[in-house]
Protein backbone atom coordinates (compact mmCIF):
# COMPACT_ATOMS: atom_id res chain seq x y z
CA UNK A 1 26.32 109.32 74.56
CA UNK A 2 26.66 108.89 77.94
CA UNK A 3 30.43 108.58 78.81
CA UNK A 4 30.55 107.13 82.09
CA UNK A 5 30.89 103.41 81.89
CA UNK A 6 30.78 100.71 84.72
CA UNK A 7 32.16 97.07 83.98
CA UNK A 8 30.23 95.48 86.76
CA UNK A 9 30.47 91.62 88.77
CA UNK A 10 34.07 90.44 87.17
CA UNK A 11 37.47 89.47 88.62
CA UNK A 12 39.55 92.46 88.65
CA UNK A 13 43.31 91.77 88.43
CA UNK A 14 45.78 93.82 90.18
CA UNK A 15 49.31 93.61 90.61
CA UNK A 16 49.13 91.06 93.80
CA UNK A 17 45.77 89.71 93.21
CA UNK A 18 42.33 89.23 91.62
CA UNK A 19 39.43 90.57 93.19
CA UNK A 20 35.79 88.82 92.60
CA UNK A 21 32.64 90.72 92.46
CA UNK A 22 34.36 93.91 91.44
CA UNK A 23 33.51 97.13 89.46
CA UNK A 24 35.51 99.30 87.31
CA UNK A 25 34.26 102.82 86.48
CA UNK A 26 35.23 104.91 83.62
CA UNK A 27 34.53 108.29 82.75
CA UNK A 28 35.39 109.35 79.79
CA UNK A 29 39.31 107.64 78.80
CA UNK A 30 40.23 106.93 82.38
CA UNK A 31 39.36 104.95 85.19
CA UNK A 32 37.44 106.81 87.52
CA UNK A 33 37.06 104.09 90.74
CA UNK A 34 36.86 100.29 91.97
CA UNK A 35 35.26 98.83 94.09
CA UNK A 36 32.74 96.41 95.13
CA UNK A 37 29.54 96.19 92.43
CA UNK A 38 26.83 96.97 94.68
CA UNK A 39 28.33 99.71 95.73
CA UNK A 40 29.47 101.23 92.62
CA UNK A 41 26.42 100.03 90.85
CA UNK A 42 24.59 101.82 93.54
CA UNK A 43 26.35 104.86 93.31
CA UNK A 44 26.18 105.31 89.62
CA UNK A 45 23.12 104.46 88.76
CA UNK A 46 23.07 106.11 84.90
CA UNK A 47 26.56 104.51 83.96
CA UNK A 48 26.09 101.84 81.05
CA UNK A 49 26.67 98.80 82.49
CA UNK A 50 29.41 96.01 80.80
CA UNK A 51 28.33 92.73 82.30
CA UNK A 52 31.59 90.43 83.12
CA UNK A 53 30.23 88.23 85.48
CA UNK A 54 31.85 85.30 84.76
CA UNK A 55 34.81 87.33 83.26
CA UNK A 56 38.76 88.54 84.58
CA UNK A 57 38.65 91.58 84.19
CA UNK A 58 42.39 92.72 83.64
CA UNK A 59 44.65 95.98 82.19
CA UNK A 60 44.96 95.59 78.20
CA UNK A 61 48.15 93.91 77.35
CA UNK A 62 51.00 95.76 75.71
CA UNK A 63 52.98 93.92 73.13
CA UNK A 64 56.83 95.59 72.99
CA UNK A 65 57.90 93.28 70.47
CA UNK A 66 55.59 92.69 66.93
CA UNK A 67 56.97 92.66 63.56
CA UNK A 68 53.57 91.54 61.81
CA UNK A 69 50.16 89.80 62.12
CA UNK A 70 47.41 89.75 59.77
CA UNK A 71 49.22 89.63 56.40
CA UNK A 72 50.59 93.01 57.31
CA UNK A 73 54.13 93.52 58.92
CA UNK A 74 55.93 97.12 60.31
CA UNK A 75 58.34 96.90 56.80
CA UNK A 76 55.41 97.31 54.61
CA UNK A 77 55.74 100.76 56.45
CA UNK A 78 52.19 101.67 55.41
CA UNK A 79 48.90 102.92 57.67
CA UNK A 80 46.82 99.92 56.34
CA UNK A 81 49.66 97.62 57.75
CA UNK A 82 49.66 99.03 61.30
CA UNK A 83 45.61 99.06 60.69
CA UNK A 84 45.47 95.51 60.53
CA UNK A 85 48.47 94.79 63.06
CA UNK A 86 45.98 97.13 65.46
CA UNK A 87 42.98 95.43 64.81
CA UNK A 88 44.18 91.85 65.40
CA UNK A 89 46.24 92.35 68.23
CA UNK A 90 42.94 93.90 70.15
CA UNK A 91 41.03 90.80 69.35
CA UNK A 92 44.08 89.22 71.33
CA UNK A 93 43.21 91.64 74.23
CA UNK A 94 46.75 93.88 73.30
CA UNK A 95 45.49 97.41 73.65
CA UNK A 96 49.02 98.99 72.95
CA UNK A 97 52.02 97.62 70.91
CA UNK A 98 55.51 98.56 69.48
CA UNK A 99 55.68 97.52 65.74
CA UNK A 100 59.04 96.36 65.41
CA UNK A 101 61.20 97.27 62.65
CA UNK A 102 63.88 94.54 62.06
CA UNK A 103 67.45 94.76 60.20
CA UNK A 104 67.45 95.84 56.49
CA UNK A 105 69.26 98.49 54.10
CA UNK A 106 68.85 101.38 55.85
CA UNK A 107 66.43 103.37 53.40
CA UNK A 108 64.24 100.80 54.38
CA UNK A 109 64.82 101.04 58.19
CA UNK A 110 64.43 104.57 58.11
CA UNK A 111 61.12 104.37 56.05
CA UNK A 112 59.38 101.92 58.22
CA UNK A 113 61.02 103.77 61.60
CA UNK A 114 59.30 106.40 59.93
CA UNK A 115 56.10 105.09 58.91
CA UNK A 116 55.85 103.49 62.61
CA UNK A 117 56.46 107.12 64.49
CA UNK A 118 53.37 108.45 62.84
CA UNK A 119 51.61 105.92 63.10
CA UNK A 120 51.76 106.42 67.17
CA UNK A 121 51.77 110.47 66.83
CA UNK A 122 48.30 109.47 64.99
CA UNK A 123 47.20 106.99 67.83
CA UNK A 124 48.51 109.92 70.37
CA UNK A 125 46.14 112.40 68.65
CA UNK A 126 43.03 109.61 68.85
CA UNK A 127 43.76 109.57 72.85
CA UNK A 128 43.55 113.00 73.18
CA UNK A 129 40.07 112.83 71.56
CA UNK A 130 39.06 110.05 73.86
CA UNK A 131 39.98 112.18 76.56
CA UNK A 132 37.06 114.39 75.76
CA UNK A 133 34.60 111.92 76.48
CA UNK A 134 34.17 110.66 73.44
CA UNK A 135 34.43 107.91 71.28
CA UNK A 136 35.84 108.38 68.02
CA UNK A 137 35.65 105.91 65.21
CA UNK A 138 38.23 103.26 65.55
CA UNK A 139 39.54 99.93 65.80
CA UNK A 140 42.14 98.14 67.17
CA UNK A 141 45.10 98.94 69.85
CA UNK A 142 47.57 101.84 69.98
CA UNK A 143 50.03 102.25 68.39
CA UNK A 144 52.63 103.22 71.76
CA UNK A 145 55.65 103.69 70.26
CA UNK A 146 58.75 102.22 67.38
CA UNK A 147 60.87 99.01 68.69
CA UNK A 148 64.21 99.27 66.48
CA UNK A 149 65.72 95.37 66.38
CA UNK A 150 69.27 96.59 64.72
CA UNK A 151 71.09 96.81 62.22
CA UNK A 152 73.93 96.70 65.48
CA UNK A 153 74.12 93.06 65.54
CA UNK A 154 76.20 90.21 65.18
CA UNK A 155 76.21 88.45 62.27
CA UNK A 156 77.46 85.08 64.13
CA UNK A 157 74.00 85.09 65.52
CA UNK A 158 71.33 86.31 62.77
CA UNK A 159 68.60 84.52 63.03
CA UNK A 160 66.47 85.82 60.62
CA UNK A 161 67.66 88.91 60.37
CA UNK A 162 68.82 89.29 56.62
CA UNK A 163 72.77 89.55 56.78
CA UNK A 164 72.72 92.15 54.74
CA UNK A 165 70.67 94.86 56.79
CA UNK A 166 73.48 94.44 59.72
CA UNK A 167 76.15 96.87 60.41
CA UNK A 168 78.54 97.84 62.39
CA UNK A 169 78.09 100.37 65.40
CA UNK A 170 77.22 104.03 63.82
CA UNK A 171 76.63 106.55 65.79
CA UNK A 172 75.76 108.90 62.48
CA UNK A 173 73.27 105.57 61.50
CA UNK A 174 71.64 106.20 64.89
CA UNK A 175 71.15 109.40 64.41
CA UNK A 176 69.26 109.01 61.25
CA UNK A 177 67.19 106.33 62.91
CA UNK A 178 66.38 108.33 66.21
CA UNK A 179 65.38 111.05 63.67
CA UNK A 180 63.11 108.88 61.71
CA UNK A 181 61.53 108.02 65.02
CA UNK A 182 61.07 111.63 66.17
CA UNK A 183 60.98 111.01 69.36
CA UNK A 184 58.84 107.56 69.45
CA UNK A 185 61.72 105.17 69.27
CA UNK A 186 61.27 103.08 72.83
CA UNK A 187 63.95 99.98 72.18
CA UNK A 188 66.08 99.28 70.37
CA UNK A 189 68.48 96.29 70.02
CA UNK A 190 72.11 96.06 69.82
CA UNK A 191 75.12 93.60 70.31
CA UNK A 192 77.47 94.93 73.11
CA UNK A 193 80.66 93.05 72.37
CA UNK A 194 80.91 94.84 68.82
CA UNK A 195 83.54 97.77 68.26
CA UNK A 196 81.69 100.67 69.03
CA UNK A 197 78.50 99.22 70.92
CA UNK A 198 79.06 100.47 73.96
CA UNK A 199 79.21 104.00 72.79
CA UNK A 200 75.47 103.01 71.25
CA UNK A 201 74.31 102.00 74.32
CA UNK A 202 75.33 105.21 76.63
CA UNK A 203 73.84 107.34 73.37
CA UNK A 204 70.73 104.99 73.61
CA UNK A 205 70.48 105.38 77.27
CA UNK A 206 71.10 109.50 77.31
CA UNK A 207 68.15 109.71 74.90
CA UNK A 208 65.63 107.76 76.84
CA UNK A 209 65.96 104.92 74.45
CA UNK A 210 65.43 101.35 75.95
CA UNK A 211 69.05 99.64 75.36
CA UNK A 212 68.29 96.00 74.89
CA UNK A 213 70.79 92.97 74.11
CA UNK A 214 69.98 91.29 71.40
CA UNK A 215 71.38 89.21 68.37
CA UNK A 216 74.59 88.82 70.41
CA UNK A 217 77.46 86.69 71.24
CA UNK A 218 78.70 88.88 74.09
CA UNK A 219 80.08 87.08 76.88
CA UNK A 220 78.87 87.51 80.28
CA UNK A 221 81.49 90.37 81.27
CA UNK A 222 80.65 92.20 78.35
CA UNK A 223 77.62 92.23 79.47
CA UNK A 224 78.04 93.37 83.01
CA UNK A 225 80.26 96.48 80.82
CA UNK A 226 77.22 97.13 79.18
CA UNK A 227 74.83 97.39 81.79
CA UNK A 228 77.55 100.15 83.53
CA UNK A 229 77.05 101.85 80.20
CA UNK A 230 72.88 101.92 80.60
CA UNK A 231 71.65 98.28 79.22
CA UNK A 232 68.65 97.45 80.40
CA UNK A 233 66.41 95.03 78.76
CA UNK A 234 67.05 91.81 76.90
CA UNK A 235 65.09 90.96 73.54
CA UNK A 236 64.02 87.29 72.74
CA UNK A 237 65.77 86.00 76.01
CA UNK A 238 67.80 82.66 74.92
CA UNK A 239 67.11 83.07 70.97
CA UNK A 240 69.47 84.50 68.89
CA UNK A 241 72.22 84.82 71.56
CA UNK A 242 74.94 82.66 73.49
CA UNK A 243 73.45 80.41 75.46
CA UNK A 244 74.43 79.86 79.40
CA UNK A 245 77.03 77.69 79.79
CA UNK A 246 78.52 76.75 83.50
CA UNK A 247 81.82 78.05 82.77
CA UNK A 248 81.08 80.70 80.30
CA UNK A 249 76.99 82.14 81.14
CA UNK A 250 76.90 84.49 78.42
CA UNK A 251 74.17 86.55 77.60
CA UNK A 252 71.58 84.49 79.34
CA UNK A 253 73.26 83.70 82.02
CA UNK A 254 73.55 88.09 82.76
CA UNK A 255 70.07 88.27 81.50
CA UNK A 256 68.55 86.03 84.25
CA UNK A 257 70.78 86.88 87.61
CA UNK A 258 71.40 90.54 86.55
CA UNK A 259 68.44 92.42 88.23
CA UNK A 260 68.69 95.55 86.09
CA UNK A 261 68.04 93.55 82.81
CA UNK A 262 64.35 93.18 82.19
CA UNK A 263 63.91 89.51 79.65
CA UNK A 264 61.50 89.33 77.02
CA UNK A 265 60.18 85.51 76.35
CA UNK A 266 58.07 83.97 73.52
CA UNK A 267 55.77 81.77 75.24
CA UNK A 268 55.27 79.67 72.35
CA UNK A 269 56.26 76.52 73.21
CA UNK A 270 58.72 76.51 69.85
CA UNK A 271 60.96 78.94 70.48
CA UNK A 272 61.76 78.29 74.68
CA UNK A 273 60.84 74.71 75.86
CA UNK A 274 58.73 75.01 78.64
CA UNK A 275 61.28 74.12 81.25
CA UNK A 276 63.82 77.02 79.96
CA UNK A 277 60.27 79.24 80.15
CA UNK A 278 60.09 78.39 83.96
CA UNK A 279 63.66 79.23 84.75
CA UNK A 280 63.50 82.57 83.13
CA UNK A 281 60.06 83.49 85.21
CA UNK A 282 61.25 81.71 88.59
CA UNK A 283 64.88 83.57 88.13
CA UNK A 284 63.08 87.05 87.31
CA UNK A 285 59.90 87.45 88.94
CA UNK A 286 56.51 89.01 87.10
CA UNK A 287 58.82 92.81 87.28
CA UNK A 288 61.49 90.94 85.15
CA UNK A 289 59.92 89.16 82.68
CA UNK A 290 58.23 90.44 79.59
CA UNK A 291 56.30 88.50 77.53
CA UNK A 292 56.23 89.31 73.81
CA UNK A 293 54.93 87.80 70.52
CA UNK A 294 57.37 88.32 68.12
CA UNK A 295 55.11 88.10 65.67
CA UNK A 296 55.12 87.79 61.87
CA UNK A 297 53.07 88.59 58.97
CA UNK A 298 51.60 84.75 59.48
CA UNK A 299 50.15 85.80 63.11
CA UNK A 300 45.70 84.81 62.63
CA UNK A 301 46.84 83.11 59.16
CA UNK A 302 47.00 79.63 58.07
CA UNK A 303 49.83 77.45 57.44
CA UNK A 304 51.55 78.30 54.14
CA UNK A 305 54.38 80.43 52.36
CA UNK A 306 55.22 83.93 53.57
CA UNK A 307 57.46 86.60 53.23
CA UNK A 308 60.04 88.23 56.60
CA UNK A 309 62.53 90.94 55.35
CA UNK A 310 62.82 89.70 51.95
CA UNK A 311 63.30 86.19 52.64
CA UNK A 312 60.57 83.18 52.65
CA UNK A 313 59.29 81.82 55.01
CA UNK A 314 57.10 78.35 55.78
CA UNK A 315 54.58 78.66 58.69
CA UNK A 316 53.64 74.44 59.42
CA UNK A 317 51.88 73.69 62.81
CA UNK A 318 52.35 77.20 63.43
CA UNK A 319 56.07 77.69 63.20
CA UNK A 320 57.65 80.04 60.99
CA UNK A 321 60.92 78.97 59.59
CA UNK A 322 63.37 80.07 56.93
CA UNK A 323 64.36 77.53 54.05
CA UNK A 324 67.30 77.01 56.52
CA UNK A 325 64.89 75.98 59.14
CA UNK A 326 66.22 79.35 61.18
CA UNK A 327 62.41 80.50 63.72
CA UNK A 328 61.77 83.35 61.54
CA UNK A 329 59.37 85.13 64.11
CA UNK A 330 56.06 83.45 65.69
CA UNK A 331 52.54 83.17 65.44
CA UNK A 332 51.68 83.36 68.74
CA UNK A 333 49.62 86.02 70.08
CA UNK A 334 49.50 87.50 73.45
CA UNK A 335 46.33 86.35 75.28
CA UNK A 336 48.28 82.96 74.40
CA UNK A 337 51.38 83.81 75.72
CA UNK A 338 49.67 84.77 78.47
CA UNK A 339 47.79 81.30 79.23
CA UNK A 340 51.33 79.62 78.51
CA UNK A 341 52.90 81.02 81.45
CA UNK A 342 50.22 79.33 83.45
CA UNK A 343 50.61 76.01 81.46
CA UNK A 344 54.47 76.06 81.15
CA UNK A 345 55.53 77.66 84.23
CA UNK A 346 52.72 77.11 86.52
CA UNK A 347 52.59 80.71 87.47
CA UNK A 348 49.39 82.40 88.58
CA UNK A 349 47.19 84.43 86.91
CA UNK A 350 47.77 87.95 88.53
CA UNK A 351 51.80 87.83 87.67
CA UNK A 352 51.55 86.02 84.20
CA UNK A 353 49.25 89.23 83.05
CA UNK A 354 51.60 91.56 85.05
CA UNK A 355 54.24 90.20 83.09
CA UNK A 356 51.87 91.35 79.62
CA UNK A 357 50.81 94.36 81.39
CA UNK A 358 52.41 96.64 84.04
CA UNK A 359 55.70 95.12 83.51
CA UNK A 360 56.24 96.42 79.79
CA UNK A 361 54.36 99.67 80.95
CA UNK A 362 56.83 100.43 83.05
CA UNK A 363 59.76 99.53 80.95
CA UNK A 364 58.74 101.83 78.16
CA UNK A 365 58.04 104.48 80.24
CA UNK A 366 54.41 104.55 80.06
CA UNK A 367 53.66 103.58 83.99
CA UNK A 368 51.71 106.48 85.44
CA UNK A 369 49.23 105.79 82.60
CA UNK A 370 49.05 102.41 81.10
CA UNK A 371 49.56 98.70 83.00
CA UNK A 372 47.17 98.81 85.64
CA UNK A 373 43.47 99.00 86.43
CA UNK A 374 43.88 101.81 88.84
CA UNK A 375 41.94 105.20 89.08
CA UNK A 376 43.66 107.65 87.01
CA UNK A 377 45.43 104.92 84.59
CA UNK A 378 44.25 105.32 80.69
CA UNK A 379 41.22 102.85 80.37
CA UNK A 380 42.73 99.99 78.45
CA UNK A 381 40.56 97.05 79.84
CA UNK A 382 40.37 93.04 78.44
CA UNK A 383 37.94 91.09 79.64
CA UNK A 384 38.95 87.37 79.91
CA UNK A 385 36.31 84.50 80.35
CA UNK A 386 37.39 82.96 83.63
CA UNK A 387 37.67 79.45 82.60
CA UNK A 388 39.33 79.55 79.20
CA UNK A 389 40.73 82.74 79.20
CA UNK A 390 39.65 83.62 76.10
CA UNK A 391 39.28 87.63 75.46
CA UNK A 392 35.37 88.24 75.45
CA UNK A 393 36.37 91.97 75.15
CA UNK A 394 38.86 94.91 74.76
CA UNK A 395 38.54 98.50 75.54
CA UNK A 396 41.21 101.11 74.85
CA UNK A 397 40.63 104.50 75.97
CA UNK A 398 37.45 103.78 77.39
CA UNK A 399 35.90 102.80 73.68
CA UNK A 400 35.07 99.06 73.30
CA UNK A 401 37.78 98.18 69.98
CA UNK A 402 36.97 94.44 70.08
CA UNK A 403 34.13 92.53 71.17
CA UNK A 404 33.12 88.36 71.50
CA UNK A 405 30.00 87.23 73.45
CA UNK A 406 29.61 90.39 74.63
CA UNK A 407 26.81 91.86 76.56
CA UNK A 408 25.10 95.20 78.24
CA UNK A 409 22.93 93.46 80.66
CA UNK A 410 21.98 94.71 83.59
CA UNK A 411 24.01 93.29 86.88
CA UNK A 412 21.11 92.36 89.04
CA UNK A 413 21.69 93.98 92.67
């Protein structure tokens, strides 16, 4: 097959802005050039030709922060269960993810940490066959890495993590995990202010581990402490931690003037009212802000009766709750989250998919390949109708994964 590819007449989005009437070319896994159509059409005559006129044509979105979509969730700790996760998140236009693994008895921490690090050696072995030129049979995004959300955490603020996966600060508990993970473990969350966090945090930190506040009650200096010590990121920024308060601004308070905390935000619309959704993206800029989908096992399904960590949970209207009426996770998928930030926050279209895009490329270390329509960057492509933002398409590696409406046309010169 012939593996040069040219996605001709879109929008291309870059990091400052979107550029009409442009061409991406791919040769094999990467992107080769862009430029204007004509001339790349012109200049590559024999390419197959992706028509996306009338398309924004914009990097594939990473999602740092999953637990589940699809009926399947990262405990199930099975390759049918990051299958499915995969295949719905491309037809969201994610073309990389973490699957999250959330607080539970350690066997089972250790099994899904596990399951999750093959799972991404496997999806690291299918880009090195796309590198040949290739295609290989396959569906879905990659699988980029293991986000850890525990069992560090403060009890005093949950959520829905079952009570009795959390534990105290263990350095020998880490180790088991970071084994587990060989390697693939990108974040992991922990709450500072316990006895013993900080020395998690500097371990974290040492081992190229994303440190990220999370399921906390730290106060604001304790944060600052933990930052010295290497904390950099901040999960679910305002849920499950202490709120900002003008005499006491706690964690979100640090999280949104502390510039070397990146803030992850559910764009849902249930778990950070619109207003709080602004502040967070005014206060940190599209290189601060992360969106994420926090996503359960409910994610593409209907309303009904499901199951988080051992515990049920309700999904009505959308929203995933506990009996307690605790958010146990969201529905919410990313080319959503993305269109929220334009709704709720007013921002434009260029940062909002930074903030799905290059932002959590960069934060997981994954920069100089993935986030950006560039030549040289891994060909992870969504194409976007331009007036509903719907994904028409999504391309990892160079191999179409996903495809709506979708056509090979010829782009008339």
């Amino acid at each position: 097959m012939n593996s040069t590819l040219l996605i001709a007449g879109g929008a291309v989005v870059s990091a400052s802005a979107v550029a009409a009437d442009t061409a991406v070319l791919i040769r094999g896994s990467k992107v080769a050039e862009v430029g204007p159509t004509r001339d790349l059409m012109t200049r590559n005559p024999d390419s197959t030709i992706i028509d996306a006129r009338g398309a924004i044509v914009a990097p594939g979105f990473i999602d740092v922060h999953i637990h589940g979509s699809a009926g399947s969730d990262t405990m199930d700790a099975t390759p049918l269960a990051f299958a499915r996760m995969a295949e719905f998140a491309s037809a969201h236009g994610v073309t990389g993810f973490l699957p999250t693994v959330m607080s539970s008895p350690i066997h089972k921490m250790l099994a899904a940490t596990r399951a999750a690090a093959q799972a991404a050696q496997a999806a690291r072995a299918g880009a090195r066959d796309a590198c040949s030129g290739h295609c290989q049979p396959r569906r879905g995004a990659q699988v980029l890495g293991v986000n850890v959300e525990g069992p560090f955490l403060s009890p005093a603020f949950k959520g829905a993590q079952p009570e009795e996966g959390i534990i105290s600060p263990d350095p020998a508990v880490l180790d088991q995990i970071l084994e587990a993970g060989g390697g693939h473990v990108r974040i992991m969350t922990v709450a500072p202010e316990l006895p013993g966090a900080i020395s998690i945090v500097k371990q974290l930190a040492s081992r190229g581990v994303v440190a990220s506040v999370g399921h906390s009650g730290a106060s604001c200096d304790e944060i600052g402490k933990a930052v010295e010590a290497g904390l950099r990121h901040v999960t679910h920024t305002y849920n499950g931690m202490r709120g900002l308060h003008h005499r006491e601004p706690g964690v979100v308070g640090a999280a949104l003037v502390r510039p070397e905390l990146t803030c992850e935000i559910i764009a849902d619309g249930v778990h950070v009212h619109p207003i709080a959704v602004q502040l967070a993206a005014v206060a940190k800029g599209p290189n601060g802000t992360v969106l994420i989908t926090d996503s359960m096992r409910a994610a593409g399904l209907p309303n009904g009766d499901y199951e988080l960590g051992g515990q049920h949970v309700i999904v009505t209207s959308g929203a995933a709750r506990l009996d307690t009426g605790v958010l146990a996770g969201s529905t919410l998928s990313m080319d959503v989250a993305v269109r929220n930030m334009i709704k709720f926050a007013g921002i434009p279209l260029h940062a909002s998919i930074a903030m799905a895009t290059s932002t959590p490329a960069r934060i997981i270390g994954l920069a100089d390949r993935k986030g950006r329509i560039q030549p040289g960057m891994d060909a992870d492509v969504v194409l976007l109708d331009a007036e509903t933002l719907e994904v028409k398409a999504t391309l990892v590696m160079g191999c179409t994964v996903f495809e709506r409406q979708y056509s090979d046309r010829s782009v008339d010169l």
